[in-house]
Protein backbone atom coordinates (compact mmCIF):
# COMPACT_ATOMS: atom_id res chain seq x y z
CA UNK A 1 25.52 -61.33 -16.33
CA UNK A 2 25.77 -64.14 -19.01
CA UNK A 3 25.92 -63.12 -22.71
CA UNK A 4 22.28 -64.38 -23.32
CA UNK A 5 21.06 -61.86 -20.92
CA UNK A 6 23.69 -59.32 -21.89
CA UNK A 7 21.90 -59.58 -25.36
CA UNK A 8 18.73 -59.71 -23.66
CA UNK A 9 19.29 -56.11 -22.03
CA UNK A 10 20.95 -54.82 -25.00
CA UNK A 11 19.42 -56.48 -28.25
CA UNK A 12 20.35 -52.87 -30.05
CA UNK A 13 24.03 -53.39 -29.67
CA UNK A 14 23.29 -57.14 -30.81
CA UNK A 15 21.85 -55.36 -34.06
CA UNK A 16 24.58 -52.53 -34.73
CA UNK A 17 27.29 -54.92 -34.18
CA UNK A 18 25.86 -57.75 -36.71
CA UNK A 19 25.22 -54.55 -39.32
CA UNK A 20 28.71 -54.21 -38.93
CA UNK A 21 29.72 -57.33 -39.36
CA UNK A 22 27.20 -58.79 -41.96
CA UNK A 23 28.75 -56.50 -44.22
CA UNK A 24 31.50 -58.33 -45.30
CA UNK A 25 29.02 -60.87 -46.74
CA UNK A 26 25.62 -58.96 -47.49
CA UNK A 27 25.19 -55.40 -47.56
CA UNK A 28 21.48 -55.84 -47.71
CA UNK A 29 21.74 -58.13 -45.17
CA UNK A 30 23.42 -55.49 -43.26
CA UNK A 31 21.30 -52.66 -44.00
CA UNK A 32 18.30 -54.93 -42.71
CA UNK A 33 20.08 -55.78 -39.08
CA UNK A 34 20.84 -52.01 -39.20
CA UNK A 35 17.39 -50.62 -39.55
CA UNK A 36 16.60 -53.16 -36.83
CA UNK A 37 18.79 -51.81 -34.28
CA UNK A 38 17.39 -48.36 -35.29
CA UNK A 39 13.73 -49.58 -34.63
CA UNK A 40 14.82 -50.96 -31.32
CA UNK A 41 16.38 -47.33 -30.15
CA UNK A 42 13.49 -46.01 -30.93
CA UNK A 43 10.96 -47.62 -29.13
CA UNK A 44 13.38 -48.07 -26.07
CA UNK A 45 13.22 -44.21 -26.54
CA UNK A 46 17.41 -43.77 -26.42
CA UNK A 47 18.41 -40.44 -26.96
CA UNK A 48 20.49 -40.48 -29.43
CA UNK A 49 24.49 -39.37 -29.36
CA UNK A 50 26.57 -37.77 -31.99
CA UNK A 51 30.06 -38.83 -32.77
CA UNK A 52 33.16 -36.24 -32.28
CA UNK A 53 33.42 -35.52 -35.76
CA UNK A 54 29.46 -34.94 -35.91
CA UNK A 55 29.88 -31.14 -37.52
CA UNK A 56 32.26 -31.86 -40.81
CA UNK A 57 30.34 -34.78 -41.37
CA UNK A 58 26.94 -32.96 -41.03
CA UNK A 59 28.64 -30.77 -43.60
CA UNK A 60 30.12 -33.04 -45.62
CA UNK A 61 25.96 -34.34 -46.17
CA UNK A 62 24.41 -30.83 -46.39
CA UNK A 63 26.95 -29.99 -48.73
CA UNK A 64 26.02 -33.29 -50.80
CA UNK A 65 22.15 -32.15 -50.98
CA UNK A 66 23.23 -28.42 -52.21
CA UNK A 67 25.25 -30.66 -54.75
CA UNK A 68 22.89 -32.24 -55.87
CA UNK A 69 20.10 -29.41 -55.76
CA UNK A 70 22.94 -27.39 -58.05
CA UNK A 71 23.92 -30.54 -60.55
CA UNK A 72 22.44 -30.36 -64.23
CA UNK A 73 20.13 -33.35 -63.21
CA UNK A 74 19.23 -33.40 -59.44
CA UNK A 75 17.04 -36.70 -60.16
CA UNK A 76 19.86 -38.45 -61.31
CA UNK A 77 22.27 -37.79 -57.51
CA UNK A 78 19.38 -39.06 -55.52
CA UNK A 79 21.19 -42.40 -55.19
CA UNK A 80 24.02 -40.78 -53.12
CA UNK A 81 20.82 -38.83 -50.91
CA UNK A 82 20.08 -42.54 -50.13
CA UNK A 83 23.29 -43.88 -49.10
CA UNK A 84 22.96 -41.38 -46.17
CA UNK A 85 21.16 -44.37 -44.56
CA UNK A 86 25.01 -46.25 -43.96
CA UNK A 87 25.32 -42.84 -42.23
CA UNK A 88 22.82 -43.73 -39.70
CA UNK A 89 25.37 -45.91 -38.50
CA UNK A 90 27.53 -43.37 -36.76
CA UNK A 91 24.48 -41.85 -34.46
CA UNK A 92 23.77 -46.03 -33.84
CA UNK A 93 27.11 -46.68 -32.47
CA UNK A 94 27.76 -43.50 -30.97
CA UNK A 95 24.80 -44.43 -28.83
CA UNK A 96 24.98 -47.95 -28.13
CA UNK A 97 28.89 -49.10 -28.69
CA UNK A 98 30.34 -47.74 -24.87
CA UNK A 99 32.45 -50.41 -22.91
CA UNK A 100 35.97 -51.55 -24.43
CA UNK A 101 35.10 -55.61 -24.03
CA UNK A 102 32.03 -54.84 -26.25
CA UNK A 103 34.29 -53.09 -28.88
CA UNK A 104 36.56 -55.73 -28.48
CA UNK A 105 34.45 -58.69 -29.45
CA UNK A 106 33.13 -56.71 -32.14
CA UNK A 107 36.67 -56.11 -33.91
CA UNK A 108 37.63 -59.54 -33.43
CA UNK A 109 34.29 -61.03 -34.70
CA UNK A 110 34.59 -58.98 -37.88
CA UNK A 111 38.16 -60.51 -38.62
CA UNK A 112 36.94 -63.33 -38.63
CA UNK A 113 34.13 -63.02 -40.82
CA UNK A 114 36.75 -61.28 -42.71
CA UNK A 115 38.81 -64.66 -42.33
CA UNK A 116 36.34 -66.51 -43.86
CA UNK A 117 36.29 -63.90 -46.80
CA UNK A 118 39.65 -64.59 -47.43
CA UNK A 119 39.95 -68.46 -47.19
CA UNK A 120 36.95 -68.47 -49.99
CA UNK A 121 38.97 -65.97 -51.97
CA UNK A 122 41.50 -68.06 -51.92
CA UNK A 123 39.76 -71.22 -53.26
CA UNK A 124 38.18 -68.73 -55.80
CA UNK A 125 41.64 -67.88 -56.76
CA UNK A 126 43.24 -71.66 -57.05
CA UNK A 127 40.17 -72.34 -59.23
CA UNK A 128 40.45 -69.70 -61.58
CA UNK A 129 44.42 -70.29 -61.98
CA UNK A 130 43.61 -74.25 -62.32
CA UNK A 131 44.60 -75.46 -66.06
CA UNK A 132 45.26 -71.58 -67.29
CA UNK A 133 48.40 -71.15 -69.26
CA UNK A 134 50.91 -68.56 -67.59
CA UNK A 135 50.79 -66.44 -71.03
CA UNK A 136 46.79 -65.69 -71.44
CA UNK A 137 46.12 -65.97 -67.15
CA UNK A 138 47.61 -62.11 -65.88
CA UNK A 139 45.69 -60.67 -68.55
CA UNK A 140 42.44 -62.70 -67.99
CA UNK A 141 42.98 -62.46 -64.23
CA UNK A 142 43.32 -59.05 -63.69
CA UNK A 143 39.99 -58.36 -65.47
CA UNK A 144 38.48 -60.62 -63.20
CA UNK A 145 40.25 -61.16 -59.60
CA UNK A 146 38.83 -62.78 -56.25
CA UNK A 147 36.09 -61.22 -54.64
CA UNK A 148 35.83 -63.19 -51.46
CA UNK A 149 31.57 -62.84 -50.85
CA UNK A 150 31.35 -59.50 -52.08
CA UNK A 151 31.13 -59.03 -56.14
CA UNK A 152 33.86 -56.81 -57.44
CA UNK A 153 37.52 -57.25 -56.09
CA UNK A 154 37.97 -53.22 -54.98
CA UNK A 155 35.23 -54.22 -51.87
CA UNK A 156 36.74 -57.32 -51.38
CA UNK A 157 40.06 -55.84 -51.30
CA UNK A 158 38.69 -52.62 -49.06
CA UNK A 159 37.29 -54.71 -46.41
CA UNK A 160 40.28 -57.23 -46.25
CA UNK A 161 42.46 -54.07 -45.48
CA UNK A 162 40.55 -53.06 -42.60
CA UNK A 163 40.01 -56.26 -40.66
CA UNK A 164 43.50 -57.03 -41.72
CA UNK A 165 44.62 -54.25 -39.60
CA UNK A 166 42.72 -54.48 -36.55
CA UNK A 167 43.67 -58.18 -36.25
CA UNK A 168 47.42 -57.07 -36.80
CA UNK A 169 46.55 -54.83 -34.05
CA UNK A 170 45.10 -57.40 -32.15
CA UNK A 171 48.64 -59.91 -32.25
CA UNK A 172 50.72 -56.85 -31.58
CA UNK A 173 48.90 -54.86 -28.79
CA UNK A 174 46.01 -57.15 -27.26
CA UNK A 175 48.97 -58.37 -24.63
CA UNK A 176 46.68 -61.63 -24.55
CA UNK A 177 47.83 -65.12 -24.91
CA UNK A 178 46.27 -68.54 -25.59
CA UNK A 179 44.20 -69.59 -28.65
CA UNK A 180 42.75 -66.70 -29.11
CA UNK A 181 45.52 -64.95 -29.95
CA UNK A 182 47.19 -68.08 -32.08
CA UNK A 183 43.95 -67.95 -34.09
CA UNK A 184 44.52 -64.32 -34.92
CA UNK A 185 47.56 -65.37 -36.58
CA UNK A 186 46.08 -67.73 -38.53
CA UNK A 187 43.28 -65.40 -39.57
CA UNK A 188 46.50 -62.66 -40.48
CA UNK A 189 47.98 -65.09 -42.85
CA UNK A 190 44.31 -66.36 -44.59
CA UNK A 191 43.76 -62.35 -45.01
CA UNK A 192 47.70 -61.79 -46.70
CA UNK A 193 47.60 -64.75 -48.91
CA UNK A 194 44.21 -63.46 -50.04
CA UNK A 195 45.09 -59.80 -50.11
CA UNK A 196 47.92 -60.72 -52.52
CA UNK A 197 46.38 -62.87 -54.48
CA UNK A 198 43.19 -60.32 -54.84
CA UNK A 199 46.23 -58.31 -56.85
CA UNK A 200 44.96 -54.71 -55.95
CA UNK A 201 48.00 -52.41 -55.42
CA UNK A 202 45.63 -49.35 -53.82
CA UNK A 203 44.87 -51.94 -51.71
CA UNK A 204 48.53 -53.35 -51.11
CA UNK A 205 49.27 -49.55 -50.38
CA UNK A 206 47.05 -49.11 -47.77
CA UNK A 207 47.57 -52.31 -46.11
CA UNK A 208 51.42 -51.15 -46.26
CA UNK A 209 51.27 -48.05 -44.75
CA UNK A 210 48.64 -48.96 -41.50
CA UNK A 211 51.18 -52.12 -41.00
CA UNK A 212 54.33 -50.38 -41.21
CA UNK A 213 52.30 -47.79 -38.47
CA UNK A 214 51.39 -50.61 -36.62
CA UNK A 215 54.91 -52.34 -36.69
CA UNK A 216 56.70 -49.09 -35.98
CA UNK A 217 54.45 -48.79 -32.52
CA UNK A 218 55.38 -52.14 -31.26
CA UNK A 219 58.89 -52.71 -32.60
CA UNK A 220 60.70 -48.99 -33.73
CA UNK A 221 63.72 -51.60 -35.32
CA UNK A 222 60.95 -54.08 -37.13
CA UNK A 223 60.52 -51.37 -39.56
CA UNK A 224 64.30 -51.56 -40.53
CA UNK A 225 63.57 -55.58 -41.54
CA UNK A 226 60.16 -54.53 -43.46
CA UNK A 227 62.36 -54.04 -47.28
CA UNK A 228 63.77 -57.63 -46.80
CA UNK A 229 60.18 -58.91 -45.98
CA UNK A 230 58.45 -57.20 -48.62
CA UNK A 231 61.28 -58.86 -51.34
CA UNK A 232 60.93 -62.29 -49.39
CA UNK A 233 56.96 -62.33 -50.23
CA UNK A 234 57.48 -61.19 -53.41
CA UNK A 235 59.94 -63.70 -54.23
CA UNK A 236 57.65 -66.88 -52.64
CA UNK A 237 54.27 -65.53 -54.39
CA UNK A 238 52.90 -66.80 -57.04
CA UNK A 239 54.17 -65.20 -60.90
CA UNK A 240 51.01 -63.04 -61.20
CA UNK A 241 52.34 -61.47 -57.99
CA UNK A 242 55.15 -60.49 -58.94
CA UNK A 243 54.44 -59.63 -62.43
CA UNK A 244 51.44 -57.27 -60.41
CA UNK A 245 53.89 -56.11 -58.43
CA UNK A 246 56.01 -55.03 -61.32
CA UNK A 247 53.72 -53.13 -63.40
CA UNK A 248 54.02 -50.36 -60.33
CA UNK A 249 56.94 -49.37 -62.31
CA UNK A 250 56.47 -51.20 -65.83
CA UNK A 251 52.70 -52.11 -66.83
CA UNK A 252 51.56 -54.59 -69.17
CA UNK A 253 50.23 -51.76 -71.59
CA UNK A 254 46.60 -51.07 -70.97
CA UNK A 255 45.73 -54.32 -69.15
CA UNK A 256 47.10 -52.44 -65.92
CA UNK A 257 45.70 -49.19 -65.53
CA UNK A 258 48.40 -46.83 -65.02
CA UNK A 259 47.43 -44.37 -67.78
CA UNK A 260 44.13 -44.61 -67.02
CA UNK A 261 44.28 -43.24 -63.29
CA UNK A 262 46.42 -40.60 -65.20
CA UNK A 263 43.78 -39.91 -67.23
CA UNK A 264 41.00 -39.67 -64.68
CA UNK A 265 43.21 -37.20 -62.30
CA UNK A 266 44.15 -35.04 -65.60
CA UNK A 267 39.65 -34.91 -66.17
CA UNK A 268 39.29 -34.12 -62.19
CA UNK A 269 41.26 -31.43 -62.20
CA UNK A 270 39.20 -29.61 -65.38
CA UNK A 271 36.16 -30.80 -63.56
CA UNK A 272 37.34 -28.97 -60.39
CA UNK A 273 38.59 -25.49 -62.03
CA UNK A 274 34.94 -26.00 -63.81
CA UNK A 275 32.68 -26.54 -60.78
CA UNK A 276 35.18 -25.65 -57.75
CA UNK A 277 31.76 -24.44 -55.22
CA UNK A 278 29.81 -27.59 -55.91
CA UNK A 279 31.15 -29.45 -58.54
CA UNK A 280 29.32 -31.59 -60.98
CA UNK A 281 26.85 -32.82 -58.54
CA UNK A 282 26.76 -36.60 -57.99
CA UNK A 283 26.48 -39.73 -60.16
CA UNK A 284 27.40 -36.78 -62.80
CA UNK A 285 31.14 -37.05 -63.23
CA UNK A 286 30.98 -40.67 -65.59
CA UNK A 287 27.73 -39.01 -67.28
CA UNK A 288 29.92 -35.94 -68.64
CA UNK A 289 33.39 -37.67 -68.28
CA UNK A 290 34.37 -36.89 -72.11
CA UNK A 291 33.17 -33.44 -71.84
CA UNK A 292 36.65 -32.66 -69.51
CA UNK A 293 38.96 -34.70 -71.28
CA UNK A 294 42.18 -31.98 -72.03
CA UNK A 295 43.83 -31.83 -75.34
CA UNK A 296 46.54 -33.15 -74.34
CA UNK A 297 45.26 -36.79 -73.43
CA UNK A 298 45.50 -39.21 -76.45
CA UNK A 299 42.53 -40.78 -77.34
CA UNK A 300 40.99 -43.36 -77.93
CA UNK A 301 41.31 -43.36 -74.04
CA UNK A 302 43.19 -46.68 -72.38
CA UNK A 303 40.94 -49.23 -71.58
CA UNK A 304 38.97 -48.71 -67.91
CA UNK A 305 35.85 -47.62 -66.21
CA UNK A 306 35.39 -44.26 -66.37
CA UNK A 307 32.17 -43.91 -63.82
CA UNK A 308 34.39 -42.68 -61.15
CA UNK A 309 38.02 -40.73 -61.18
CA UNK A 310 39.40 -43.32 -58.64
CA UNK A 311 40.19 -41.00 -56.29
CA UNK A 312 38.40 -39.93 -53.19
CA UNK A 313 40.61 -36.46 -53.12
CA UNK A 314 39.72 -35.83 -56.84
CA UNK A 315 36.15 -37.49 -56.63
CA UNK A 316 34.92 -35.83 -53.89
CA UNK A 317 36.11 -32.49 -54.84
CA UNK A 318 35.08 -32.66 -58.83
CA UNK A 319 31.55 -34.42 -57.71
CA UNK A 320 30.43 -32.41 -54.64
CA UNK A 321 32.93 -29.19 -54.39
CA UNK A 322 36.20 -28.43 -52.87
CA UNK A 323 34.45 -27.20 -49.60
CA UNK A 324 33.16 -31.17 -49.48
CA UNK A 325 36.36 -32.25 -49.80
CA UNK A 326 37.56 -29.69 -47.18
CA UNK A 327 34.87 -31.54 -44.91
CA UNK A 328 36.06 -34.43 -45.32
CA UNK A 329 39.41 -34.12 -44.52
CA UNK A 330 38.80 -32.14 -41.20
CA UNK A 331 36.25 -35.60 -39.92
CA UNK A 332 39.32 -37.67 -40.83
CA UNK A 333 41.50 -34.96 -38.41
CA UNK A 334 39.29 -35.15 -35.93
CA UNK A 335 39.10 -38.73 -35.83
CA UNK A 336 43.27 -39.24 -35.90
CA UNK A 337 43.42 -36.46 -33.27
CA UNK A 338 40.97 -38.28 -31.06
CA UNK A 339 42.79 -41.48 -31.76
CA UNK A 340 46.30 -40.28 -31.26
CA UNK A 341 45.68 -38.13 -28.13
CA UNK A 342 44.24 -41.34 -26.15
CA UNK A 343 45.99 -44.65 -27.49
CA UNK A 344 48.93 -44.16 -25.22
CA UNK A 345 46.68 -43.90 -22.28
CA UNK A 346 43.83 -46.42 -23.53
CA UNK A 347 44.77 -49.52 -21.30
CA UNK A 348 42.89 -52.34 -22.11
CA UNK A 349 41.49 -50.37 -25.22
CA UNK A 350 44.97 -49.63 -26.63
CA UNK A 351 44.96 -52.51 -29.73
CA UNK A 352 41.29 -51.25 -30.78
CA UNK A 353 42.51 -47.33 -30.92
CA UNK A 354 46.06 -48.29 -33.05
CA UNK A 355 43.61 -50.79 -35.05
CA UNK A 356 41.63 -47.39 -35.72
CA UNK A 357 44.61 -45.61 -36.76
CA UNK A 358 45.80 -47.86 -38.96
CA UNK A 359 42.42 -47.91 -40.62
CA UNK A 360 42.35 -44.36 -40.97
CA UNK A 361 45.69 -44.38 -42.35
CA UNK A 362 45.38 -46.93 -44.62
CA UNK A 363 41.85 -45.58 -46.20
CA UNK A 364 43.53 -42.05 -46.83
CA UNK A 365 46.47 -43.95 -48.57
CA UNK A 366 44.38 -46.18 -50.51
CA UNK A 367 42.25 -43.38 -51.36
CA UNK A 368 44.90 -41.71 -53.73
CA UNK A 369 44.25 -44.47 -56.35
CA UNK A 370 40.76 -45.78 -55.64
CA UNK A 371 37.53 -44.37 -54.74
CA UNK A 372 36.33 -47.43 -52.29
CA UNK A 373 34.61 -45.57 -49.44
CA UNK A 374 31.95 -45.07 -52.35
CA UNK A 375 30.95 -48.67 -52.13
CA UNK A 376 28.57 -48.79 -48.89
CA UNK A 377 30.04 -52.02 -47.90
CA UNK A 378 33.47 -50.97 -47.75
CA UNK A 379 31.71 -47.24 -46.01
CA UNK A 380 29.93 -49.35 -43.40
CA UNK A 381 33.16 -51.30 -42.32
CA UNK A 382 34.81 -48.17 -42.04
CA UNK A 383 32.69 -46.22 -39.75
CA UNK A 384 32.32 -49.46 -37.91
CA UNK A 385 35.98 -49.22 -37.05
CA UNK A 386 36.25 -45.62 -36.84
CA UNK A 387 33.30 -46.23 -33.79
CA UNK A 388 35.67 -49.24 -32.53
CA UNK A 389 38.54 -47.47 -32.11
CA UNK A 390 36.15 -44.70 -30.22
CA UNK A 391 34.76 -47.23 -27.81
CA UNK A 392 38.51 -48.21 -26.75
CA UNK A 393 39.30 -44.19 -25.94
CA UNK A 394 39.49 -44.13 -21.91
CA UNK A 395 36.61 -42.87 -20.07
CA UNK A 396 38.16 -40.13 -18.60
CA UNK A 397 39.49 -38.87 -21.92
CA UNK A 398 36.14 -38.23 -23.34
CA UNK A 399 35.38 -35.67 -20.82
């Protein structure tokens, strides 16, 4: 069967795979090609299937709606009640993502939309750092990084982490050769030069600790080399790099935001011991933000945006409840269970379940200093590879 009539048979995979992928440059654009897919399972009259984590996430959504129904203005959550629609996603691919060379095609045709992402980021960057003096451009720059074709550098950054990782995958684990697999390299280095030069360190984090997974599955002695690497890079980049780098341990001040991550975990933490059952309710926590700042935090407050506590731990739990959190953290079990249980049987599928993992890994990292699975692009790519790395689990595993 030729691809034309491959697509022909199955235009709903077409669909859910192009939602997928069409994130990276147009989450409208992707939320069209989903409801397309949708409309095409229903009038082929597919029964739907539920993922393996199906129950916390049902939770995790049910417990959203009794957050909201409980918040001091319901009206004002119904924006999160809509982004259950990226949701839809899971039941779509569930149903319609089955067979490993599908899965594959997928991940590798969202690195290298996520290539493309990254060589544009790149020119944004050169033309941004083009005739600025070294003194005003870290301060300038960090207020306004590379964004690839999304509009804020966290989604950028978020989506450059994950495609970064299945590609990695792909060099590592694919045990193909040719240009296919030259061409991932070449879409691995676009994605790290624009990684780095995006400047996000949740994002450097998470990209850190899925490679170093990744690395430590193929070669156990790599790791060992992984220090020296690190300094090399840091050394070659570019000064904001390393000044970026840097500020881990010394910011510059306020224009890094250090003290104001301290900040927003120090307000979580009253919200939670406020609202432990179902917290504020959400959209609430940057609308009564100043009513949970402690005594103990200096004020004015550092410069930073204070509509989120960027942190999905602290987020989730002061916005929806600690049993949401809970939820949460039990889909993300199930998922690295699932993942870990099958990858050293997967065969063919094995690069697409340690992509997974590393995803996983890397969101849950990330997620200690940014709250980016609450931008729907960043969401979408991430139950995209979630239902990857589920496609690539063998056939007799899944029982």
């Amino acid at each position: 069967m030729t691809l034309k009539d491959d697509l022909r048979e199955r235009p709903e995979l077409f669909f859910a795979c192009a939602a997928g992928i069409a994130g990276i440059f147009s989450i409208a654009v992707s939320h069209i090609l989903l409801g397309a897919a949708i409309l095409i399972l229903l009038i082929k009259r597919r029964k739907p299937e539920l993922p393996a984590y199906w129950l916390p996430l049902a939770l995790f959504l049910g417990w959203t709606v009794l957050s909201v129904i409980f918040s001091s203005d319901p009206a004002h959550g119904l924006p999160q009640i809509k982004k259950f629609y990226v949701f839809v996603v899971v039941v779509v691919f569930a149903t319609v993502l089955k067979r490993v060379c599908d899965a594959r095609w997928f991940a590798l045709a969202m690195g290298a939309a996520a290539g493309l992402s990254a060589v544009w980021a790149t020119a944004q960057y050169i033309a941004k750092s083009s005739g600025t003096s070294d003194d005003g451009f870290y301060r300038l720059y960090v207020a306004d990084r590379i964004t690839g074709f999304m509009s804020h550098w966290m989604t950028f950054g978020g989506q450059m982490m994950i495609a970064f990782l299945f590609v990695m995958a792909y060099v590592l684990f694919s045990r193909e050769t040719g240009r296919l697999v030259w061409a991932g390299y070449g879409v691995l280095a676009a994605m790290s030069v624009a990684m780095l030069l995006n400047g996000t360190r949740s994002i450097w984090l998470g990209a850190g600790v899925g490679a170093v997974y990744l690395i430590w599955c193929w070669r156990k002695w790599m790791v060992l080399a992984a220090p020296l690497l690190l300094g090399l890079v840091i050394l070659v980049s570019p000064g904001f790099v390393k000044e970026r780098f840097l500020s881990i341990f010394k910011p510059h001040g306020e224009t890094d935001s250090n003290t104001h991550r301290d900040v927003c975990r120090r307000v979580g933490w009253e919200m939670i011991k406020a609202h432990p059952l179902f917290g504020l309710g959400p959209e609430e926590v940057g609308e009564h933000f100043k009513e949970y700042i402690p005594v103990s935090v200096k004020q004015p407050l550092p410069e930073g945006f204070y509509g989120h506590l960027h942190n999905i731990y602290v987020q989730y739990a002061a916005e929806r409840g600690l049993p949401a959190l809970l939820f949460l953290l039990w889909m993300f079990g199930i998922m690295l269970r699932d993942f870990f249980g099958a990858v050293r049987r997967a065969g063919e599928g094995t690069f697409l379940l340690y992509g997974a993992i590393a995803a996983v890994l890397s969101v849950l990292a990330a997620g200690f200093f940014e709250h980016n699975l609450g931008d729907s692009e960043v969401l979408m790519q991430f139950l995209a590879a979630v239902a990857i790395g589920y496609a690539g689990i063998p056939a007799a595993s899944k029982g």
